[in-house]
N, C-alpha and C. Protein backbone atom coordinates (compact mmCIF):
# COMPACT_ATOMS: atom_id res chain seq x y z
N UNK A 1 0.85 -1.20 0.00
CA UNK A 1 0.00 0.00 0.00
C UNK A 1 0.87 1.24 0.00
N UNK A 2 0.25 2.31 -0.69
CA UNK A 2 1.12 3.57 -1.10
C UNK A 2 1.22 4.39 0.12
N UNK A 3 1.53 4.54 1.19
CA UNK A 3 1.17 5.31 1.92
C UNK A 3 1.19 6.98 2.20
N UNK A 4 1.91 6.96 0.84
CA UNK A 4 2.05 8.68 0.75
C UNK A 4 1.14 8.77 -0.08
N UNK A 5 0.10 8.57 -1.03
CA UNK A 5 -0.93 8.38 -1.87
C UNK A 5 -2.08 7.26 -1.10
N UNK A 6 -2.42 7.48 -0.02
CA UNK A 6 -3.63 6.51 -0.20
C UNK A 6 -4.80 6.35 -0.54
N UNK A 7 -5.72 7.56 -0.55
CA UNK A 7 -6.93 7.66 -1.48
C UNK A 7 -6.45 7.42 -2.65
N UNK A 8 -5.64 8.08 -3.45
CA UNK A 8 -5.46 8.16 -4.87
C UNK A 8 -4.47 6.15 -4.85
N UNK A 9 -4.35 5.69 -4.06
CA UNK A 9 -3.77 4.03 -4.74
C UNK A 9 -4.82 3.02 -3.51
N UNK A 10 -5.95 3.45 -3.11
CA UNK A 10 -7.05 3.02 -3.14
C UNK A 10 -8.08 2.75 -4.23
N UNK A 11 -8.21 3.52 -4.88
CA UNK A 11 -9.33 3.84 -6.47
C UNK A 11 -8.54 2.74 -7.13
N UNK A 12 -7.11 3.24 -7.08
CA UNK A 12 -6.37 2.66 -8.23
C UNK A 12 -6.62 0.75 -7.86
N UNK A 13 -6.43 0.60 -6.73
CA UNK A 13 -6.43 -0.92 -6.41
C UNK A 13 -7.91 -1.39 -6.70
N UNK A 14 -8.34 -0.34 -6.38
CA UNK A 14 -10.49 -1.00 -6.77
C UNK A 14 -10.35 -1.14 -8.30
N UNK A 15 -10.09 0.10 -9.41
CA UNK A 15 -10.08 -0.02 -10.15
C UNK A 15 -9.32 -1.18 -11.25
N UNK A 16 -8.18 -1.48 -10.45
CA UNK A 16 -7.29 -2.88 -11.29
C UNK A 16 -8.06 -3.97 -10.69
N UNK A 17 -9.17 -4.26 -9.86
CA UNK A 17 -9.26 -5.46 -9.41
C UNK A 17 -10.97 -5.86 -10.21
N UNK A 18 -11.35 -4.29 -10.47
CA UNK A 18 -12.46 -4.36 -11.93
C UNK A 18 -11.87 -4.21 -13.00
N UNK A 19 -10.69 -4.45 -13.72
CA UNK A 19 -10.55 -3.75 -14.93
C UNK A 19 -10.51 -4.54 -16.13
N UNK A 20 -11.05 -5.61 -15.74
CA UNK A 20 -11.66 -6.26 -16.78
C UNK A 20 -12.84 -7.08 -16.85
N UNK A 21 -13.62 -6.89 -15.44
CA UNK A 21 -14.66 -7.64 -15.49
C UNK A 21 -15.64 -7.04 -14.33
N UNK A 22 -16.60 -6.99 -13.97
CA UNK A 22 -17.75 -6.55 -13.04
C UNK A 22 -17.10 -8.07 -11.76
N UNK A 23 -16.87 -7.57 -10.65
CA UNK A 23 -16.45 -8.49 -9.45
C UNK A 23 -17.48 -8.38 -8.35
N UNK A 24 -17.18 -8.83 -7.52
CA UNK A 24 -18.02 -9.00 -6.34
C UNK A 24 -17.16 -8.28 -5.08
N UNK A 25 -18.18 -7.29 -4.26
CA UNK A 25 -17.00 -6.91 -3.15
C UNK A 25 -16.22 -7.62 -2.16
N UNK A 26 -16.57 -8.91 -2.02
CA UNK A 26 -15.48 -9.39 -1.37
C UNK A 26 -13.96 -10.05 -1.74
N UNK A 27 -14.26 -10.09 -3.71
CA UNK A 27 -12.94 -9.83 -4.30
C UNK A 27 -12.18 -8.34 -4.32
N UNK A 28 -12.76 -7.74 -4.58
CA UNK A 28 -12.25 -6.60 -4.38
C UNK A 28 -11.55 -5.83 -2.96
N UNK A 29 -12.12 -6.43 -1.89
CA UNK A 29 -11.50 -6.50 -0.76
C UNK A 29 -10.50 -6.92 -0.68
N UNK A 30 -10.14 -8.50 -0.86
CA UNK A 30 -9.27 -9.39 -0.79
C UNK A 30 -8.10 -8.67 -1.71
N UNK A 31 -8.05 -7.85 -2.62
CA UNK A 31 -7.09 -7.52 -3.33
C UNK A 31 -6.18 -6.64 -2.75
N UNK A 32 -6.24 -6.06 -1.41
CA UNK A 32 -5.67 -5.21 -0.63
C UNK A 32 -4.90 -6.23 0.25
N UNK A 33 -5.09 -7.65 0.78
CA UNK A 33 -4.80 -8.46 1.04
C UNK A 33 -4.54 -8.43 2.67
N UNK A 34 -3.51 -8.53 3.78
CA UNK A 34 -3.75 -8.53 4.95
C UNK A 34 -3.92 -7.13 5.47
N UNK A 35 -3.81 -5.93 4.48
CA UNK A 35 -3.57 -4.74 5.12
C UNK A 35 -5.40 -4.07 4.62
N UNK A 36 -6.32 -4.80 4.43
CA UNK A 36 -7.48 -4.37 3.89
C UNK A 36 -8.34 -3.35 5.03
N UNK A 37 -7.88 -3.18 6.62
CA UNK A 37 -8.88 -2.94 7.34
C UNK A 37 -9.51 -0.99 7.06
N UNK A 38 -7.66 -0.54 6.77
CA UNK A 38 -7.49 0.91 6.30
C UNK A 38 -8.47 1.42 5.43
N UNK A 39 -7.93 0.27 4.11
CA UNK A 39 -8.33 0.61 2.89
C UNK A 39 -9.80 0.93 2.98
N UNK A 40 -10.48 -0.39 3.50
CA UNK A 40 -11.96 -0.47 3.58
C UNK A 40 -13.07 0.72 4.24
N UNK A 41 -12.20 0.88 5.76
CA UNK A 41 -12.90 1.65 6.47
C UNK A 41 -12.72 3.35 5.44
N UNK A 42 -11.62 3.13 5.03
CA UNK A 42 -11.44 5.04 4.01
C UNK A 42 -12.85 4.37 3.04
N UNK A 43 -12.58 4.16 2.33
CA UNK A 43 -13.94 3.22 1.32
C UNK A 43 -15.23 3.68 1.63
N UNK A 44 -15.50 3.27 3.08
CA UNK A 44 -16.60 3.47 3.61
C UNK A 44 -17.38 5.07 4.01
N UNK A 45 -15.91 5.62 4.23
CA UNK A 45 -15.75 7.06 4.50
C UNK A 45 -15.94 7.73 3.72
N UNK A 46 -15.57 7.42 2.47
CA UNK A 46 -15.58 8.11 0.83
C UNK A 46 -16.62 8.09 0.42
N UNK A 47 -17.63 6.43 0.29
CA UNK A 47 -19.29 6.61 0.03
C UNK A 47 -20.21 7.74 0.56
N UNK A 48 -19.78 7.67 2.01
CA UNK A 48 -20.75 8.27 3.09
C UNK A 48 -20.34 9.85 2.98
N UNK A 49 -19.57 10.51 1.86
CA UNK A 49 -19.50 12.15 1.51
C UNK A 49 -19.83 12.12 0.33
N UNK A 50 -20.33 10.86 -0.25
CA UNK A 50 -20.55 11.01 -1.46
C UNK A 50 -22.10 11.19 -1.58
N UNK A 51 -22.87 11.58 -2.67
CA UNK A 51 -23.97 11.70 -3.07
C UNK A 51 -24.55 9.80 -3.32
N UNK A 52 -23.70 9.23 -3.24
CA UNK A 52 -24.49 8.16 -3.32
C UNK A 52 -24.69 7.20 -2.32
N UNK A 53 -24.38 8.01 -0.79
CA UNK A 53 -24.98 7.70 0.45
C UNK A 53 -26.52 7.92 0.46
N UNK A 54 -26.79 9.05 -0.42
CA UNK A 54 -28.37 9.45 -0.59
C UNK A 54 -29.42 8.21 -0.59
N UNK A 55 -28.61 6.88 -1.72
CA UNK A 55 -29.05 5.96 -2.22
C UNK A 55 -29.55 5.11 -0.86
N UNK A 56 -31.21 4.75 -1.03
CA UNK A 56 -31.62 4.12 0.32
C UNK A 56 -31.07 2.67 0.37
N UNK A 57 -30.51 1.99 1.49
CA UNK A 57 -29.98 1.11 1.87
C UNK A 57 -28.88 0.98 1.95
N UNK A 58 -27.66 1.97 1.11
CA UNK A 58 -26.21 2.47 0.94
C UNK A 58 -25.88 2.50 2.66
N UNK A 59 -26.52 3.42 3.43
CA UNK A 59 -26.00 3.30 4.52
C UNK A 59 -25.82 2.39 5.64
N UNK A 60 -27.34 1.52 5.47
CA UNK A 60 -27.14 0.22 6.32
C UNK A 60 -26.35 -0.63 5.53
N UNK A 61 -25.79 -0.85 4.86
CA UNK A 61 -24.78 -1.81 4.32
C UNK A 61 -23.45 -1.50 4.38
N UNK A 62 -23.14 -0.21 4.24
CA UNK A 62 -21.89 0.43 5.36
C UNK A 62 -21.86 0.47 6.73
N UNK A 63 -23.00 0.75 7.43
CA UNK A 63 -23.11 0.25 8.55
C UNK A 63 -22.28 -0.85 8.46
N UNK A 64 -23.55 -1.95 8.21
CA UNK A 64 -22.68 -3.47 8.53
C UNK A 64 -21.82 -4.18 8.44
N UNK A 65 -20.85 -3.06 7.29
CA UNK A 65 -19.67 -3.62 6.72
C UNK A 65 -18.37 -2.52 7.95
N UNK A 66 -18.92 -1.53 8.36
CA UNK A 66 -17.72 -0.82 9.32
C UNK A 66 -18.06 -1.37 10.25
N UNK A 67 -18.78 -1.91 11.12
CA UNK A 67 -19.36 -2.84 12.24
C UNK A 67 -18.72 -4.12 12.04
N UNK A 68 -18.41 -4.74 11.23
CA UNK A 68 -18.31 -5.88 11.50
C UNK A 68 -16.69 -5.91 10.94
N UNK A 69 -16.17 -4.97 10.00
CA UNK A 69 -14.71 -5.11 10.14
C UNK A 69 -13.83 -4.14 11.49
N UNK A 70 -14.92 -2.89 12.35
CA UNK A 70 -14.24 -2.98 13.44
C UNK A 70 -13.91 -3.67 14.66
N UNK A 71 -15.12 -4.83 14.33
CA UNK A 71 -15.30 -5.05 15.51
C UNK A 71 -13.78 -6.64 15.20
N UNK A 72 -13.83 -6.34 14.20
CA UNK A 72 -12.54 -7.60 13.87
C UNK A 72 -11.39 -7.46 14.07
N UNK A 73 -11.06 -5.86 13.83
CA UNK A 73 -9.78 -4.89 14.11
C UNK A 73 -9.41 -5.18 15.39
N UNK A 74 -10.88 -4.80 16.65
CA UNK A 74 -10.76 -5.09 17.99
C UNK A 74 -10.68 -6.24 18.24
N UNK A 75 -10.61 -7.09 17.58
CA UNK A 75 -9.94 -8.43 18.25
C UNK A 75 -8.53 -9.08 17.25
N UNK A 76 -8.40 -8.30 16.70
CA UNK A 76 -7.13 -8.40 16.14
C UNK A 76 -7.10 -9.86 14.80
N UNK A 77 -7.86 -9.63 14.32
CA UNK A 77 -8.20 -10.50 13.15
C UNK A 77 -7.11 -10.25 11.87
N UNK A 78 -6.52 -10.51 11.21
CA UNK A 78 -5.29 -10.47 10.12
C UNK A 78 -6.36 -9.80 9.09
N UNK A 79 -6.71 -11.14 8.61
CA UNK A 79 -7.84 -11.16 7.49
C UNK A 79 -9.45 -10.63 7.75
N UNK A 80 -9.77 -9.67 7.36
CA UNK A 80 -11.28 -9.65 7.25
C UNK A 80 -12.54 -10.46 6.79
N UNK A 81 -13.40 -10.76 7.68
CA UNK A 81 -14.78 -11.26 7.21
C UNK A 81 -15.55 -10.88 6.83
N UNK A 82 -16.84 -11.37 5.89
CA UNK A 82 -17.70 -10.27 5.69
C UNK A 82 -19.03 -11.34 5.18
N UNK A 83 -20.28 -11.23 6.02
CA UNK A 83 -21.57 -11.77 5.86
C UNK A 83 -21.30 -11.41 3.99
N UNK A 84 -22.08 -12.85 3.66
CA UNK A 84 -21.98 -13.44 2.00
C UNK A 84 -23.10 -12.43 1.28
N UNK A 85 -24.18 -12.31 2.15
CA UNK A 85 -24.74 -10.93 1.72
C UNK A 85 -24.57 -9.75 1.58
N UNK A 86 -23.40 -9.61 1.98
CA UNK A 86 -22.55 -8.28 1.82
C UNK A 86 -21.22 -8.31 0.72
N UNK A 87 -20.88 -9.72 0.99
CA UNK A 87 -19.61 -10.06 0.55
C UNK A 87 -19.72 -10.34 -1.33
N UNK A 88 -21.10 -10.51 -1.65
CA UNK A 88 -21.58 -10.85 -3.24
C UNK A 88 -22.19 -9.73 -3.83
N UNK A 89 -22.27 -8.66 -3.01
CA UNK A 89 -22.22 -7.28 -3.87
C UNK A 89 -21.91 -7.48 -5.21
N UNK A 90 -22.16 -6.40 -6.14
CA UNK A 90 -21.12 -6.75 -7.51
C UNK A 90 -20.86 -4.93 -7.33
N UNK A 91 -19.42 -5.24 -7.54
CA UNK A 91 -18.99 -3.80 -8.13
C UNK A 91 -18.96 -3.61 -9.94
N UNK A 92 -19.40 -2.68 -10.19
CA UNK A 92 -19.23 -2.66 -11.95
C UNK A 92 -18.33 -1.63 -11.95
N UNK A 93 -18.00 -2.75 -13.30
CA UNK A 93 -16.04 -1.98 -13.62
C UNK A 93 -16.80 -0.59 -14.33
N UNK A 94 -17.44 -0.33 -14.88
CA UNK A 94 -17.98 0.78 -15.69
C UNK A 94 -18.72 1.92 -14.41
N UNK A 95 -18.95 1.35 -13.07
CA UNK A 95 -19.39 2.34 -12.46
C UNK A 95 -17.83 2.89 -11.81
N UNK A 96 -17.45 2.28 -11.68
CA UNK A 96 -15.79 2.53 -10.95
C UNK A 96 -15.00 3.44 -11.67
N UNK A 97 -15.13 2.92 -13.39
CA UNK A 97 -14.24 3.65 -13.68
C UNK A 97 -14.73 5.03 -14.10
N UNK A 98 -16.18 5.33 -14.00
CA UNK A 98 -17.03 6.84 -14.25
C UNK A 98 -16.34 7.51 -12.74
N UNK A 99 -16.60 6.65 -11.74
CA UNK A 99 -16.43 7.35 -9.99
C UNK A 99 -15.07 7.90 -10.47
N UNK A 100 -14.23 6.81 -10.57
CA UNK A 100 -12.63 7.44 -10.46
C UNK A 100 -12.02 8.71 -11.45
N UNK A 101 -13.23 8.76 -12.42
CA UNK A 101 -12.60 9.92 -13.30
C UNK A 101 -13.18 11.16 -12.60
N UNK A 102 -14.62 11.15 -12.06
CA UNK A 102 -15.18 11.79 -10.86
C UNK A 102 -13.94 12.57 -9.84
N UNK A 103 -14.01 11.68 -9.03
CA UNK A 103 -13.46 12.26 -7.71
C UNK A 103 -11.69 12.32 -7.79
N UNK A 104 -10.89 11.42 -8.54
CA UNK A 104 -9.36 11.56 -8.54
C UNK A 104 -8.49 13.01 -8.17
N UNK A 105 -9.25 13.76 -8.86
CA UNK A 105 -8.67 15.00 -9.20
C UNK A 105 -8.58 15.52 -7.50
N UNK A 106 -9.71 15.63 -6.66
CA UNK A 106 -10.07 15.94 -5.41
C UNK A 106 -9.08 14.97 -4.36
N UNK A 107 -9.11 13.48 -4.51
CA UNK A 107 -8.52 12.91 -3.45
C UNK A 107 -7.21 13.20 -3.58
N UNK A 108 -6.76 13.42 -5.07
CA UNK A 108 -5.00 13.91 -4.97
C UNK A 108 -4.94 14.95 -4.22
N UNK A 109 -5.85 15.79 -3.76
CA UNK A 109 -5.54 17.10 -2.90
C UNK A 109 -5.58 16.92 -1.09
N UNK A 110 -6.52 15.90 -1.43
CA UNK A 110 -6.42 14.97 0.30
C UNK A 110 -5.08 14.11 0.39
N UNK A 111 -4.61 13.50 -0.40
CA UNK A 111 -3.65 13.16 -0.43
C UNK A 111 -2.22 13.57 -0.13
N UNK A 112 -2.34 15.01 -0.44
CA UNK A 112 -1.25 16.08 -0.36
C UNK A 112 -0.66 16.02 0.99
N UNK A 113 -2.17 16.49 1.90
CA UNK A 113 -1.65 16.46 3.21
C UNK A 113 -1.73 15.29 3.98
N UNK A 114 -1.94 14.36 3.50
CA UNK A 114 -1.52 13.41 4.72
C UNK A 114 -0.27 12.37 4.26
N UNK A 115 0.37 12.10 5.58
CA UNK A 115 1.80 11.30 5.37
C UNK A 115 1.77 11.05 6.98
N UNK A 116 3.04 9.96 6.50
CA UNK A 116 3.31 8.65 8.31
C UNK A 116 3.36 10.11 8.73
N UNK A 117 3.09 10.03 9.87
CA UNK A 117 3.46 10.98 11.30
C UNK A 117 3.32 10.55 12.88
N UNK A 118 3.61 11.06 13.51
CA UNK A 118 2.76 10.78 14.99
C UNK A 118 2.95 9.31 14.91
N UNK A 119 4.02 8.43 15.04
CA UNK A 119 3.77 7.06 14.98
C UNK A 119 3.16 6.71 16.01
N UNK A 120 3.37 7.36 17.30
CA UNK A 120 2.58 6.50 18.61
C UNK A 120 1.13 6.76 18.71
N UNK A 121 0.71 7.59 17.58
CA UNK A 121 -0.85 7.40 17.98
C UNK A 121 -1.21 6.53 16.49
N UNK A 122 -0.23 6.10 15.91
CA UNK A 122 -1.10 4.82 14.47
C UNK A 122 -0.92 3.37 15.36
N UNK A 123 -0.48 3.69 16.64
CA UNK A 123 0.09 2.14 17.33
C UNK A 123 -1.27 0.94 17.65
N UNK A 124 -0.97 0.06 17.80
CA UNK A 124 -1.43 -0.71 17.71
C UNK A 124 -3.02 -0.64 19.54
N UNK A 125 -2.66 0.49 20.08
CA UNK A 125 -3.78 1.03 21.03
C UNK A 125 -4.48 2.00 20.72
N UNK A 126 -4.15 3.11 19.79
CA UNK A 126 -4.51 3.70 19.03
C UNK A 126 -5.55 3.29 18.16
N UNK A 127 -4.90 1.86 17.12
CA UNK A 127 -5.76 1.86 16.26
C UNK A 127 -6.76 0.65 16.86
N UNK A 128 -7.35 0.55 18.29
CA UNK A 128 -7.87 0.16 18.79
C UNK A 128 -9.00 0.86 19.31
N UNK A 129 -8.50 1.85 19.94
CA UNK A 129 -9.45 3.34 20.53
C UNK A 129 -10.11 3.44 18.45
N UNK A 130 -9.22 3.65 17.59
CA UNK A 130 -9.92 3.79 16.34
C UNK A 130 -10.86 3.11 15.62
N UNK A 131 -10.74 1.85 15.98
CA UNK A 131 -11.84 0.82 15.61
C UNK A 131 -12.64 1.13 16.43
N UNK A 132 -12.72 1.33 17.71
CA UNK A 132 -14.16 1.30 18.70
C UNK A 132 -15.01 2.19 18.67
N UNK A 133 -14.34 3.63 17.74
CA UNK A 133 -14.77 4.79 17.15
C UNK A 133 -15.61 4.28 16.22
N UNK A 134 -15.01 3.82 15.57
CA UNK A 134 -15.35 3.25 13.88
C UNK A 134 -16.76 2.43 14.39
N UNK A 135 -16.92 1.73 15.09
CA UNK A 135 -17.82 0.62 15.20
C UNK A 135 -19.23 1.74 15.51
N UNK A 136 -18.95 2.52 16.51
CA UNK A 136 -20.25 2.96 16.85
C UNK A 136 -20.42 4.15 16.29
N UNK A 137 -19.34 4.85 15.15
CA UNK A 137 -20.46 5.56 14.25
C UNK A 137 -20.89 4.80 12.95
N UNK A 138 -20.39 3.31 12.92
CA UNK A 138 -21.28 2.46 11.58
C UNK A 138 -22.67 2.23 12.87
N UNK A 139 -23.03 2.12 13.97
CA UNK A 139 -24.14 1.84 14.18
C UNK A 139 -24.80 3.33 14.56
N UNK A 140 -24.30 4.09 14.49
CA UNK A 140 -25.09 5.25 14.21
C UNK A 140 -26.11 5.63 12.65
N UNK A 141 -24.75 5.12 12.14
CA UNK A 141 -25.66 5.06 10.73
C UNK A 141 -26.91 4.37 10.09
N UNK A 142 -27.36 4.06 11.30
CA UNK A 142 -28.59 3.15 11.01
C UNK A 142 -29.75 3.77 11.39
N UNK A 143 -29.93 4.58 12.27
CA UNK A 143 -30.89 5.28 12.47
C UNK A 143 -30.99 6.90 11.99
N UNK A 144 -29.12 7.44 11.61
CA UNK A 144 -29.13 8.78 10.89
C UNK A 144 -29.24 8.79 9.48
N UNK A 145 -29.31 7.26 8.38
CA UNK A 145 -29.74 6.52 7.54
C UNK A 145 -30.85 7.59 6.47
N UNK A 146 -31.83 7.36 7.16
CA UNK A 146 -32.79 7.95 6.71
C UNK A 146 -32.94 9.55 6.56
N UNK A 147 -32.51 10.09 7.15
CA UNK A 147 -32.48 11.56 7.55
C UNK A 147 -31.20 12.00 6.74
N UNK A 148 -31.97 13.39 6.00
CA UNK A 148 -30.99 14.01 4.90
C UNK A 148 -29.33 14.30 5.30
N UNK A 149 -28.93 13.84 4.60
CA UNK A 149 -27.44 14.57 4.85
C UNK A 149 -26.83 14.12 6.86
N UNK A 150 -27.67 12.97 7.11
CA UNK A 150 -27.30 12.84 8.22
C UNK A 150 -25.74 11.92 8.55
N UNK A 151 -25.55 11.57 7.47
CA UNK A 151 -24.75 10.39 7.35
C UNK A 151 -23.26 11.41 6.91
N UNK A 152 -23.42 12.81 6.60
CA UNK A 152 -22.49 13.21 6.42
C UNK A 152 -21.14 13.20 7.69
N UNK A 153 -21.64 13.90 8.61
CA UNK A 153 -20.63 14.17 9.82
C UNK A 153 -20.13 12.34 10.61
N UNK A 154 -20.99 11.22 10.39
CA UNK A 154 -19.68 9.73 10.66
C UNK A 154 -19.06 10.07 9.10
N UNK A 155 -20.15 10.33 8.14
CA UNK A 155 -18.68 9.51 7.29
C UNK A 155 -17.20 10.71 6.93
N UNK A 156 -17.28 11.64 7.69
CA UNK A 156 -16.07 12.75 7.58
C UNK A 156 -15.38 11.89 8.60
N UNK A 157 -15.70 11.86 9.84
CA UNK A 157 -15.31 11.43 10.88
C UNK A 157 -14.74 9.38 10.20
N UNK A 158 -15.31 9.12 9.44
CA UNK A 158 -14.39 7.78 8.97
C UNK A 158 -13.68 8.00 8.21
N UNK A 159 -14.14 8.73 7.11
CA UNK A 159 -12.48 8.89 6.37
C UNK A 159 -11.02 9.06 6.89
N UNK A 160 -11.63 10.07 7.57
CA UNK A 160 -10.19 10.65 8.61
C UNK A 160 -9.71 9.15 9.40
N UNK A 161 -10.38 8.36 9.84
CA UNK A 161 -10.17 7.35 10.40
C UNK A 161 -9.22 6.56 9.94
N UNK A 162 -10.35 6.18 8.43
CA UNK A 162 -9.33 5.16 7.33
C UNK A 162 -8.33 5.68 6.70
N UNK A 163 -8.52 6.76 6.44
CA UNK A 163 -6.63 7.51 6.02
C UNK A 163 -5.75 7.62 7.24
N UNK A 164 -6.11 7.49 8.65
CA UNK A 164 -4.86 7.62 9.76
C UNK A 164 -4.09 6.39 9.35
N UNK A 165 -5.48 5.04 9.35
CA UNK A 165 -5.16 3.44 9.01
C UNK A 165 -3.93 3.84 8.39
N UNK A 166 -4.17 3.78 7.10
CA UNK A 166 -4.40 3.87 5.74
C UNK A 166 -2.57 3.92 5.71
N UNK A 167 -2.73 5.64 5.91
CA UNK A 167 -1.31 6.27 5.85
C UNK A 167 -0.34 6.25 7.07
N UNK A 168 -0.84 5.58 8.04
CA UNK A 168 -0.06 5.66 9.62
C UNK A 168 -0.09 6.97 10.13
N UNK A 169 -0.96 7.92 9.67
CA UNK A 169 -0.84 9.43 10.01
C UNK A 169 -1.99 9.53 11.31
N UNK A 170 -0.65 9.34 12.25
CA UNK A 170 -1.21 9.36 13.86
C UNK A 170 -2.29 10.95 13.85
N UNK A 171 -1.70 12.14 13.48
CA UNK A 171 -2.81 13.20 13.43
C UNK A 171 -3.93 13.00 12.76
N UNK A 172 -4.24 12.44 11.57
CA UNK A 172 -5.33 12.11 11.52
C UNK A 172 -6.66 11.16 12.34
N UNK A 173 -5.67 10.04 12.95
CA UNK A 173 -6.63 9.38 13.78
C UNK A 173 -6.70 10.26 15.00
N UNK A 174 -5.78 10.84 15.66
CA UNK A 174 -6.27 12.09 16.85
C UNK A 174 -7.11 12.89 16.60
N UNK A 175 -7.45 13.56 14.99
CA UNK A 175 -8.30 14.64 15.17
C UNK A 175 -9.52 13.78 14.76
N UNK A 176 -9.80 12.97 14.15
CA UNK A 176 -10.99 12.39 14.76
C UNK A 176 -11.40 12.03 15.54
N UNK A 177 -10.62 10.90 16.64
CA UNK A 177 -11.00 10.59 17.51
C UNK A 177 -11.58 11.66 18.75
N UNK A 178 -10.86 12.48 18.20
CA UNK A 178 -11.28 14.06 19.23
C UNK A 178 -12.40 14.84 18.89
N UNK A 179 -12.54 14.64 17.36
CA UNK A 179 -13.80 15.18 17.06
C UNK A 179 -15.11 14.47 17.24
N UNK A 180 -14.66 12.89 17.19
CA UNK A 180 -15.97 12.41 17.46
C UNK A 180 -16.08 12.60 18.89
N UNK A 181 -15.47 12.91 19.91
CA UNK A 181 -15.60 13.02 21.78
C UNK A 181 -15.86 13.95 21.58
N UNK A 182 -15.62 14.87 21.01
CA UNK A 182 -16.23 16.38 21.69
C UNK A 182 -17.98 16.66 20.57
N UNK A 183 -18.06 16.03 19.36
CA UNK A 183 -19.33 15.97 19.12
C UNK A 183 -20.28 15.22 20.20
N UNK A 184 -20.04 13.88 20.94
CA UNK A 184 -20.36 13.14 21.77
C UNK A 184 -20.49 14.23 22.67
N UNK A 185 -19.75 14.57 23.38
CA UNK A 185 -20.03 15.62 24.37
C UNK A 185 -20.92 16.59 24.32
N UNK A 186 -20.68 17.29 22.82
CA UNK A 186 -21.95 18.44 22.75
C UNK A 186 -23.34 17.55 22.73
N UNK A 187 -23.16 16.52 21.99
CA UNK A 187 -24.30 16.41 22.25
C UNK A 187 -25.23 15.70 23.30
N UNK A 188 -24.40 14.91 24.08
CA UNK A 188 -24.58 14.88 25.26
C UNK A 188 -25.55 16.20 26.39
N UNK A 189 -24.78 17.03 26.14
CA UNK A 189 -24.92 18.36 26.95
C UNK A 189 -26.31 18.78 26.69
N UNK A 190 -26.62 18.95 25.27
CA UNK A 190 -27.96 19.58 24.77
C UNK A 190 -28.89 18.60 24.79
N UNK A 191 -28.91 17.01 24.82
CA UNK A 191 -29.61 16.10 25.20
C UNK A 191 -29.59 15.98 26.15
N UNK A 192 -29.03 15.87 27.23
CA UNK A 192 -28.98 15.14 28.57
C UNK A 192 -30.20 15.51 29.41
N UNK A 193 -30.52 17.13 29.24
CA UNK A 193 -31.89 17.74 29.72
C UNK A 193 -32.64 17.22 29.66
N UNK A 194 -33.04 16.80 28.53
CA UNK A 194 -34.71 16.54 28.07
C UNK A 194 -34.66 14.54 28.20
């Protein structure tokens, strides 16, 4: 994995693993091979700012797919699993390769700024506190699902996640993990009343 490019040699790995045939997502997973947990959770992060989170059921199926590969992270699983109903998706090479001419231009600019840093917060407790993050805003997404544009603020908050993975860029997993506690908190505060 590229780690100074990882959005931009993410696409690229989806895109070589369609590039000659319509696959299923759990090949396309597998093509990232033991280091898939990064890749996936950014993946997940990338749908959920995209306009085609809009799409009804998009979010409970990210749900279940960041739920069930964090909760694998937290137990320290190599390889990822993934329910066969999730796992027989089909990705089409023709929708992939419309997305990637789409968005490329943009993730090379996300790309810019992130690089390894902060190694002691990509550590292996870190990206523990990061999965347990990860897990309960995919089950947030099940009830903010329905509701417009609700799915925006986890899936900012996962990207940042899966690019800390991704790139080992300890500041990225800190400023999420901080942003999702202090959203937790506010909203804590303004709920807790009522």
């Amino acid at each position: 994995m590229n780690v100074a490019k990882p959005l931009e040699e993410i696409v690229e790995r989806v895109d070589a693993s369609c590039s000659y045939q319509d696959r299923d997502l759990l090949y396309v997973i597998r093509s990232f091979g033991d280091r898939s947990f990064g890749p996936v959770v950014t993946l997940c992060g990338l749908i959920l700012v995209t306009p085609v989170a809009a799409i009804p059921g998009v979010p409970l199926i990210i749900s279940i797919i960041m739920m069930t590969f964090s909760f694998q992270l937290i137990l320290g699983r190599r390889t990822p699993w993934l329910p066969k109903f999730i796992s027989r998706i089909p990705v089409r090479r023709r929708e992939v390769q419309k997305t990637k001419r789409k968005i490329l231009p943009w993730l090379r600019r996300v790309d810019s700024v992130v690089q390894p840093r902060l190694a002691w917060a990509s550590s292996k407790t870190f990206r523990i506190i990061a999965a347990i993050v990860c897990f309960i805003l995919g089950a947030l997404l099940i009830p903010l699902g329905p509701v417009p544009f609700g799915v925006a603020i986890p899936g900012f908050l996962t990207l940042m996640l899966g690019l800390g993975l991704t790139a080992r860029d300890g500041l990225f997993i800190i400023v999420a993990v901080s942003l999702f506690f202090a959203i937790s908190l506010c909203l804590g505060i303004f709920v807790g009343p009522f």
